[in-house]
Protein backbone atom coordinates (compact mmCIF):
# COMPACT_ATOMS: atom_id res chain seq x y z
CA UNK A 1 0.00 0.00 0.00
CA UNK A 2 1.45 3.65 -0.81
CA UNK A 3 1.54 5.15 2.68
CA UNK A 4 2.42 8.58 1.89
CA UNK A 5 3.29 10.65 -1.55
CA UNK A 6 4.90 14.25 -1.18
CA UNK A 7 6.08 16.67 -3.29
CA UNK A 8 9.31 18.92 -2.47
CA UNK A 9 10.20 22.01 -3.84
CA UNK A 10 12.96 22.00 -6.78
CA UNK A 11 12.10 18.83 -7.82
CA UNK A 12 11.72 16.28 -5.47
CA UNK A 13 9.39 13.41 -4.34
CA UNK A 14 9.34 10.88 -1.90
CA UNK A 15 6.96 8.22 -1.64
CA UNK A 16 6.63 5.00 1.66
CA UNK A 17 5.64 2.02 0.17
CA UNK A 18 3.99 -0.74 3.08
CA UNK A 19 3.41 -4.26 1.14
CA UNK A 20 3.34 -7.69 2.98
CA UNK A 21 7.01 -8.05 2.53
CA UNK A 22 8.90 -4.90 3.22
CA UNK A 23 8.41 -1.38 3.55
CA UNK A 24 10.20 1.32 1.47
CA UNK A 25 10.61 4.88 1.02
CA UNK A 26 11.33 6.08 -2.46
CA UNK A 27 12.95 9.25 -2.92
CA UNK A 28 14.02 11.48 -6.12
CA UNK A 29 15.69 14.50 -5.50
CA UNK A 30 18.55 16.31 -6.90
CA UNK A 31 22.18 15.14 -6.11
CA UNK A 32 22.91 18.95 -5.38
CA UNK A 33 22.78 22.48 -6.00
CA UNK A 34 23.78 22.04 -10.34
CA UNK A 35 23.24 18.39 -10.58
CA UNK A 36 20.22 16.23 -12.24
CA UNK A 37 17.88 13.84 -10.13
CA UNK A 38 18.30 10.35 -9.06
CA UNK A 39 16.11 7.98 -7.30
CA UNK A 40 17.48 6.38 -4.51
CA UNK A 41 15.15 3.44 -2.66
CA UNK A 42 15.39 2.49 1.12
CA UNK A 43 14.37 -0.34 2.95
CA UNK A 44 12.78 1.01 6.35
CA UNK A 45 11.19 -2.40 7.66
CA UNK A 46 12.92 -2.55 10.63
CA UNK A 47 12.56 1.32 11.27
CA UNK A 48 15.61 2.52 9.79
CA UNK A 49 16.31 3.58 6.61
CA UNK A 50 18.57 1.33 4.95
CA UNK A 51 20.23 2.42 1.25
CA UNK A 52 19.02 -0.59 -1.28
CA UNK A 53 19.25 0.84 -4.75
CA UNK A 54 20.28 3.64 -6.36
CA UNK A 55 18.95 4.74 -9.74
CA UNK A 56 20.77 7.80 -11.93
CA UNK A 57 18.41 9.08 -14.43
CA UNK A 58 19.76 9.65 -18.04
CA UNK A 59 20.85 13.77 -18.26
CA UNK A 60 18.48 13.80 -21.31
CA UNK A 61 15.44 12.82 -19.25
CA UNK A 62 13.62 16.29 -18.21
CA UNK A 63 12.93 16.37 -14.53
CA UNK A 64 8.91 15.68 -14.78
CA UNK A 65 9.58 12.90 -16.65
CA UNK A 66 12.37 11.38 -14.13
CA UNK A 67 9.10 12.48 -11.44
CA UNK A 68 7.01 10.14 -13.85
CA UNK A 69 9.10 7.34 -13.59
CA UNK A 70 9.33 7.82 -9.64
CA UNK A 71 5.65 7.16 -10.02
CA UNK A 72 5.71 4.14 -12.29
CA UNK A 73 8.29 2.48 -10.20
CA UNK A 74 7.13 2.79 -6.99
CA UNK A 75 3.62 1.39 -8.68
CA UNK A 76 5.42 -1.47 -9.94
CA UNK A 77 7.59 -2.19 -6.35
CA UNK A 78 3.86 -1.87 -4.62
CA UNK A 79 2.32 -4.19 -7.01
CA UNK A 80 4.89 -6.73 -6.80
CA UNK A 81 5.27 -6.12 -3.05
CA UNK A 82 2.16 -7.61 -2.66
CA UNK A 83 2.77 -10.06 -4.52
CA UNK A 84 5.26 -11.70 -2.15
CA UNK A 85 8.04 -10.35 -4.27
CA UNK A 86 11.16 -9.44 -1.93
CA UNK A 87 12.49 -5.73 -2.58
CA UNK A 88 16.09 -6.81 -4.05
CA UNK A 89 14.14 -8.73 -6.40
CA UNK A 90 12.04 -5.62 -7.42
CA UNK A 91 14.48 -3.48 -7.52
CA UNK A 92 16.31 -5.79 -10.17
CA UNK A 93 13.20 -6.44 -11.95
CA UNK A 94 12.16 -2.82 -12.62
CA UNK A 95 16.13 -1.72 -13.15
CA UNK A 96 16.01 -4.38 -16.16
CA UNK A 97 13.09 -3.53 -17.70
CA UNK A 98 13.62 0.22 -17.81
CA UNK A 99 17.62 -0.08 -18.82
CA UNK A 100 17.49 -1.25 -22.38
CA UNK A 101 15.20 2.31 -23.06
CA UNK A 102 17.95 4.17 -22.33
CA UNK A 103 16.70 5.94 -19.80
CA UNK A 104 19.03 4.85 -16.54
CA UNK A 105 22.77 6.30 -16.67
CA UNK A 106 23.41 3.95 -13.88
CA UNK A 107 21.91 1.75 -11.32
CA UNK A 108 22.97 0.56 -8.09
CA UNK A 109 21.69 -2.57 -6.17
CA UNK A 110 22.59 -2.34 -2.22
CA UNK A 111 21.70 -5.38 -1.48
C-alpha cells in the first residue's frame, strides 16, 4: 500500500511504500545544487532507513519525466510487493526492464 506521496520544492518526491514483505521509502531528488535527479530506494522495515538501490536518471530525461518514472516504479515495487516479491528482487526487476530504453545512466543494487 502507498503510505504517503509528497512533493518537495525544486524537484523532489518521496513516496513510503507498506506491502506484505517490506516497507520502502522512495525518494528522487537532486544530487545537489547544479546536478540532475536520481532515485534512490530504502528499505525502512525494521525502522531505519537502509540504502538498497540507487537509480541515476539519463541527463536527457527532463525532470517531470524522471518524477514520472518515480511514479511508475514505486507502482510497480507496490504491485509486486504484494505479490510476495522481496524488494532486491524488485528493484532488479524494474532496473532491467527500464535499462534497455535508455533511460538509466546507472543503477545501483545495495543489497
Amino acid at each position: 500500500m502507498i503510505e504517503s506521496d509528497r512533493r518537495y520544492p525544486f524537484g523532489s518526491k518521496v513516496t513510503r511504500i507498506t506491502t506484505p514483505v517490506f516497507a520502502a521509502m522512495v525518494s528522487t531528488a537532486k544530487e545537489g545544487l547544479f546536478s540532475k535527479q536520481s532515485m534512490m530506494i530504502f528499505d525502512v522495515s525494521n525502522g531505519t532507513h537502509e540504502p538498497v538501490g540507487k537509480i541515476m536518471w539519463s541527463s536527457a530525461m527532463r525532470s517531470e519525466d524522471r518524477l514520472n518514472m518515480h511514479d511508475r516504479i514505486v507502482a510497480a515495487l507496490n504491485s509486486m510487493g504484494d505479490n510476495g516479491t522481496s524488494l532486491a528482487d524488485c528493484i532488479e526487476f524494474v532496473v532491467g526492464k527500464i535499462r534497455p530504453t535508455g533511460m538509466i545512466e546507472s543503477a545501483i543494487n545495495l543489497t
